[in-house]
Protein backbone atom coordinates (compact mmCIF):
# COMPACT_ATOMS: atom_id res chain seq x y z
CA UNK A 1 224.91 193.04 110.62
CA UNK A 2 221.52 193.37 109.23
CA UNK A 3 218.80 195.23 110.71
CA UNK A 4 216.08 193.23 108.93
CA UNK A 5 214.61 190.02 110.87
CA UNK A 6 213.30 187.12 108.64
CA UNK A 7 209.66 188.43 109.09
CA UNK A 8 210.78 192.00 107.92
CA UNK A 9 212.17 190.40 104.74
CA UNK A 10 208.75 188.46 104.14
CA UNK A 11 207.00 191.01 104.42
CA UNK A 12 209.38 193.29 101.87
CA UNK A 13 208.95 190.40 99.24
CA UNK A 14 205.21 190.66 99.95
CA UNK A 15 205.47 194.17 99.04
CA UNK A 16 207.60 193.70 95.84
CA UNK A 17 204.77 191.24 94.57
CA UNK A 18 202.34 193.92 95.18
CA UNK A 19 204.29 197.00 93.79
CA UNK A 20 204.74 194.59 90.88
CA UNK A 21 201.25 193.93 90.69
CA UNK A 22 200.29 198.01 90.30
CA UNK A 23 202.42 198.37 87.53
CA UNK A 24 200.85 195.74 85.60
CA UNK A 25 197.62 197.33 86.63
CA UNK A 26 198.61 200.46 85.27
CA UNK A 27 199.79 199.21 82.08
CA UNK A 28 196.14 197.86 81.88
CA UNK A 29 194.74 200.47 82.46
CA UNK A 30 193.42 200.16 86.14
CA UNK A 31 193.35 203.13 88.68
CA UNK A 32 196.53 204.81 89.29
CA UNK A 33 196.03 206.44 92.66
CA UNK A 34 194.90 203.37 94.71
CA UNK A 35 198.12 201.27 93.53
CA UNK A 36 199.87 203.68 95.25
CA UNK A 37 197.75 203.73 98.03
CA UNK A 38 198.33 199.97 98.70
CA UNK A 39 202.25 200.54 97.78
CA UNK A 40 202.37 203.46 100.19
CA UNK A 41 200.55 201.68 103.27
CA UNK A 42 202.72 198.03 102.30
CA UNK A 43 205.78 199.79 102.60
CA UNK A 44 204.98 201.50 105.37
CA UNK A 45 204.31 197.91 106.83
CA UNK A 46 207.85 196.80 105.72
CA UNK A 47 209.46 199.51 107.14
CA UNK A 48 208.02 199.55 110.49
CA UNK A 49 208.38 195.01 110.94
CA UNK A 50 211.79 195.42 109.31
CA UNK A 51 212.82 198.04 111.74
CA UNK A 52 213.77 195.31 115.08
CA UNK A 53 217.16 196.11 116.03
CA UNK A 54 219.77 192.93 115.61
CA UNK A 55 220.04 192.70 119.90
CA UNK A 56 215.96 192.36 120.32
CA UNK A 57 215.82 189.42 117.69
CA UNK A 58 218.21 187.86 119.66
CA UNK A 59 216.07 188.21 122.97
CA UNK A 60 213.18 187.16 120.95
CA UNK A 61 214.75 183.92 120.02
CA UNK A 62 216.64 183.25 123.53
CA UNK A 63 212.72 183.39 125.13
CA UNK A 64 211.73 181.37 122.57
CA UNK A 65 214.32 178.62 123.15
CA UNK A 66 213.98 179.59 127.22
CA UNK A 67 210.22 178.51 126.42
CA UNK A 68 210.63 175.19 124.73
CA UNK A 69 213.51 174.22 126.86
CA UNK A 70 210.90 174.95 129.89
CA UNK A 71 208.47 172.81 128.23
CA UNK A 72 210.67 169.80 127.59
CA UNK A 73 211.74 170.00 130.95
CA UNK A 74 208.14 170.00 131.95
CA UNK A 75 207.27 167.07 129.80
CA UNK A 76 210.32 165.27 131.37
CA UNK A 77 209.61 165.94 134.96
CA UNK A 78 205.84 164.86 133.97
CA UNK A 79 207.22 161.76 132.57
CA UNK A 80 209.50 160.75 135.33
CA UNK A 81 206.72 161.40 137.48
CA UNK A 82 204.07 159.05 135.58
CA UNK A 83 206.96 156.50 136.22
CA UNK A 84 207.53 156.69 139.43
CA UNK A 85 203.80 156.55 140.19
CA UNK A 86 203.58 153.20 137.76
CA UNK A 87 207.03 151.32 139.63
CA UNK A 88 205.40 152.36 143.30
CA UNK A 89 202.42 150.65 142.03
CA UNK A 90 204.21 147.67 140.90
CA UNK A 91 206.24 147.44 144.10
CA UNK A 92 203.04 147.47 145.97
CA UNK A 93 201.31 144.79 144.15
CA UNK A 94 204.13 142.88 144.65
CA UNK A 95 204.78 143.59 148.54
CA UNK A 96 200.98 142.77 148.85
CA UNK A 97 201.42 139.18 146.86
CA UNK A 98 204.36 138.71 148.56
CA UNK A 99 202.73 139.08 151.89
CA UNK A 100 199.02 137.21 151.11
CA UNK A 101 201.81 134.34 150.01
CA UNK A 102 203.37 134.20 153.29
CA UNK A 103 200.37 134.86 155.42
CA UNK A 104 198.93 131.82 153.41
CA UNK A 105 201.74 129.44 154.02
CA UNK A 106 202.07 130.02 157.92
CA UNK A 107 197.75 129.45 157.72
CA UNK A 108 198.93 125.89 156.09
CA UNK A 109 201.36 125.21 158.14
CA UNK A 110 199.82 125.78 161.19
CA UNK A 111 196.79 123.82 159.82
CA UNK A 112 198.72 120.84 159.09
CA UNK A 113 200.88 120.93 162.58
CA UNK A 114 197.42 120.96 164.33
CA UNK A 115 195.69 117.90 162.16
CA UNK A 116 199.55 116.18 162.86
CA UNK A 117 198.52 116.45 166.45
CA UNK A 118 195.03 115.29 166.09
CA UNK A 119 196.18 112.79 164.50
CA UNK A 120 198.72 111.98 166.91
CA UNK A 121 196.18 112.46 170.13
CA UNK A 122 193.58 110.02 167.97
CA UNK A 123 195.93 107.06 167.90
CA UNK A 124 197.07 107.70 171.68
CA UNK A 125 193.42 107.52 172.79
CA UNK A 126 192.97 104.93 169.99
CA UNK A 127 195.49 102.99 171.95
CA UNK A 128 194.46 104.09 175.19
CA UNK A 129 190.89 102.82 174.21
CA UNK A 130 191.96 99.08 173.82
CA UNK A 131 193.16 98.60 176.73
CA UNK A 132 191.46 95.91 178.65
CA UNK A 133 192.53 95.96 182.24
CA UNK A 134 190.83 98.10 183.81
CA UNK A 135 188.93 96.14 186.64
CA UNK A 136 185.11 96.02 187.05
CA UNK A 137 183.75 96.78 190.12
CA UNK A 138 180.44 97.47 191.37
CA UNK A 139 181.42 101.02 192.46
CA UNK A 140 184.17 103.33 191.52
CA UNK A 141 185.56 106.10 193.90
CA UNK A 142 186.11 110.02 192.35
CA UNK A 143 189.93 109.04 192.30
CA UNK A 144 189.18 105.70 190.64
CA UNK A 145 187.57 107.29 188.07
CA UNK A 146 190.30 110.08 187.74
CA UNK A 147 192.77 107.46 187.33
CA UNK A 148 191.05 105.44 184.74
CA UNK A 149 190.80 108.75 182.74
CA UNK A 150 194.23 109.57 182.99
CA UNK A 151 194.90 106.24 181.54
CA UNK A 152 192.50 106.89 178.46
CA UNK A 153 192.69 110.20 177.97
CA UNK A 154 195.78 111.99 176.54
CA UNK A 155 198.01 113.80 178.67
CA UNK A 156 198.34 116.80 177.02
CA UNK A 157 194.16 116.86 176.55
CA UNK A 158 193.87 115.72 179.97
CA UNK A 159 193.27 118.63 182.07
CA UNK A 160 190.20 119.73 179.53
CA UNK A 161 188.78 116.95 179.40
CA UNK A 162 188.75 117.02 183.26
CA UNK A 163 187.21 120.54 183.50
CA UNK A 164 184.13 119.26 181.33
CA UNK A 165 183.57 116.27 183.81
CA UNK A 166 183.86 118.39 186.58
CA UNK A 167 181.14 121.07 185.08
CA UNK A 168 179.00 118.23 183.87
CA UNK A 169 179.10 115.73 186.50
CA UNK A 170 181.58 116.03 189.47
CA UNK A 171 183.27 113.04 188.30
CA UNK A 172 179.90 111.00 189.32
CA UNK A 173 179.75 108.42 186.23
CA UNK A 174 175.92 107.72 187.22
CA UNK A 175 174.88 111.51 187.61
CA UNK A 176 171.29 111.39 185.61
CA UNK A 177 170.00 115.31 184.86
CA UNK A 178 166.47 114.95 186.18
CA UNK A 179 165.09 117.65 183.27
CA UNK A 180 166.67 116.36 179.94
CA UNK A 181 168.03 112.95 181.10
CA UNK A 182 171.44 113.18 180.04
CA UNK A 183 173.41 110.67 182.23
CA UNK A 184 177.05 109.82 183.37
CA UNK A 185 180.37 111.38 183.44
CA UNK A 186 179.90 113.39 180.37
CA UNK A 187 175.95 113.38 180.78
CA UNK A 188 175.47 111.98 176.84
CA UNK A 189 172.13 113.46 175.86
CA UNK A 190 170.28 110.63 175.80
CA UNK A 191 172.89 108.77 177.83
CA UNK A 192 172.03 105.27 175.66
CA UNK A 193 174.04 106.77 172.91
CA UNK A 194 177.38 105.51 175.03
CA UNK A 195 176.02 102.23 174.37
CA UNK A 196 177.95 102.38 170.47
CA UNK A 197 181.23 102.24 173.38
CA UNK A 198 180.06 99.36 174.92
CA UNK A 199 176.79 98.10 176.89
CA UNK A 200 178.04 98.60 179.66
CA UNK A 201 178.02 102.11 179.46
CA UNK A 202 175.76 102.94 182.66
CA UNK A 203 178.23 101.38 185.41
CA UNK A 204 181.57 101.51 183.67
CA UNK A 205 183.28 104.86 184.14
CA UNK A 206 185.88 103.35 181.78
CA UNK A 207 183.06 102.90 178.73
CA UNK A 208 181.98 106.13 179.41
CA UNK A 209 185.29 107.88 179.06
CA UNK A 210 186.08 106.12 175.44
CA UNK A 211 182.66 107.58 174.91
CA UNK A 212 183.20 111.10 175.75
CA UNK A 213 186.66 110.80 174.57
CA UNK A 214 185.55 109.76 170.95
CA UNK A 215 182.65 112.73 170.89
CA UNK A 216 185.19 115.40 171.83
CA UNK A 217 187.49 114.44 169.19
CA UNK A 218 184.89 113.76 166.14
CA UNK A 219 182.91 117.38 166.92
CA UNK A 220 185.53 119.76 168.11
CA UNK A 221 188.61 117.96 167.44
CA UNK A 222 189.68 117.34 171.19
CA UNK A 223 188.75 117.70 174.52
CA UNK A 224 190.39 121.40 174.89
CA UNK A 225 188.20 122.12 171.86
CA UNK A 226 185.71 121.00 173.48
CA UNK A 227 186.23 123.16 176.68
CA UNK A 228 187.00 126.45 174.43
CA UNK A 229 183.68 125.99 173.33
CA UNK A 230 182.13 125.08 176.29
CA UNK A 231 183.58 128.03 178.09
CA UNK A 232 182.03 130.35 175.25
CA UNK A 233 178.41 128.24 175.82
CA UNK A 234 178.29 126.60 179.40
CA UNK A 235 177.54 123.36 177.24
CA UNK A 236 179.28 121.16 174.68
C-alpha cells in the first residue's frame, strides 16, 4: 500500500511544475543556484507531507467522518427539538381554545337557564298579579298581609322577598320613614310611585306587593336579587 496521502501527491505535482519551471529558466538563461534552492526546499516539502504512514490517514479520516457524523447528529437532535417545542405549542393553543370554548358555553348556558327562570317567575307573578280576590278591608293584620304575599309572590322568590319587607317595614304596609318619606311595605321612595300599581296603593297591602314585586324583578331581576344586593348595601 502506498505511503503517500492525496495531499503528499499534490504537493509532489506542485514540485514537478516547479522543477520544470527551473529548467526552462536555465535554458533562458536565469540564475542557476536559486532554482535549486526552490527545488531543494519543495522537495523537502514533498518528502516530509508525503511521509504519513497508511494507518494515521486512516485515523485522520475516521475523526473526520466521527466529526460530521457528530454534527449531523447534532443538527438532528436540534431539529427534533425545534419540533417538539413547535407541536407543544400547538397542543397548547389548542387545549387553551378548547377550554375558553367550553368555559364559554357553560357561561351561555347558565345565562339562558337563569333568563328561562325569570321568565318563568315573571309570568307566575304576572299571573299572580291579576288576581282579583283579594278582599278590601280597612285594616290588614301582619299574617293577612303575609298571606296575600304568598299568593303574589313566587314561591321559590318568596322567602327574599319576605326578608326585604321585614328589614324595610315589619310587614306594616303604612310604615312612612319620617326622614326621606318612603312609605309602605317596601317603603317606595317617594311612596306615590306605587300609584302606576294602582291608586290604591296607600291602604292596599295587595297593590303594594304587585308594586314591589314588579321593581324587584325590572332592577335586579327578582326579589333574591334584590336581597343579594341589599345584604351587600342595607338598601335596595
Amino acid at each position: 500500500m502506498s505511503r503517500i496521502s492525496v495531499r503528499g501527491f499534490a504537493v509532489a505535482s506542485a514540485t514537478a511544475v516547479t522543477t520544470v519551471g527551473a529548467v526552462v529558466g536555465v535554458a533562458a538563461g536565469s540564475p542557476a543556484a536559486a532554482s535549486n534552492d526552490n527545488f531543494e526546499a519543495t522537495a523537502a516539502d514533498t518528502t516530509l507531507l508525503a511521509d504519513i504512514p497508511a494507518g494515521q490517514q486512516a485515523q485522520v479520516q475516521t475523526a473526520s467522518l466521527t466529526q460530521q457524523a457528530d454534527a449531523q447528529s447534532a443538527q438532528a437532535s436540534a431539529a427534533a427539538k425545534k419540533s417538539a417545542e413547535e407541536a407543544a405549542r400547538v397542543q397548547a393553543a389548542q387545549d387553551a381554545k378548547a377550554k375558553k370554548d367550553a368555559a364559554d358555553k357553560d357561561k351561555a348556558d347558565k345565562e339562558a337557564a337563569d333568563a328561562k327562570a325569570r321568565d318563568l317567575e315573571t309570568q307566575a307573578a304576572s299571573r299572580s298579579s291579576s288576581r282579583t280576590d283579594f278582599a278590601v278591608k280597612s285594616s290588614y293584620s301582619v299574617a293577612e298581609v303575609q298571606a296575600i304575599a304568598q299568593q303574589i309572590v313566587p314561591s321559590g322568590q318568596f322567602q327574599c322577598f319576605s326578608h326585604i319587607v321585614n328589614n324595610e317595614s315589619s310587614w306594616n304596609y303604612t310604615a312612612t320613614n319620617g326622614g326621606s318619606g318612603a312609605y309602605g311595605l317596601v317603603q317606595a321612595l317617594p311612596g306615590n310611585k306605587m300609584a302606576s300599581a294602582g291608586s290604591d296603593w296607600q291602604t292596599n297591602p295587595a297593590t303594594q306587593i304587585k308594586w314591589g314585586l314588579n321593581y324587584m324583578n325590572d332592577r335586579y331581576g327578582s326579589p333574591c336579587g334584590a336581597w343579594s344586593f341589599w345584604q351587600a348595601h342595607s338598601w335596595y
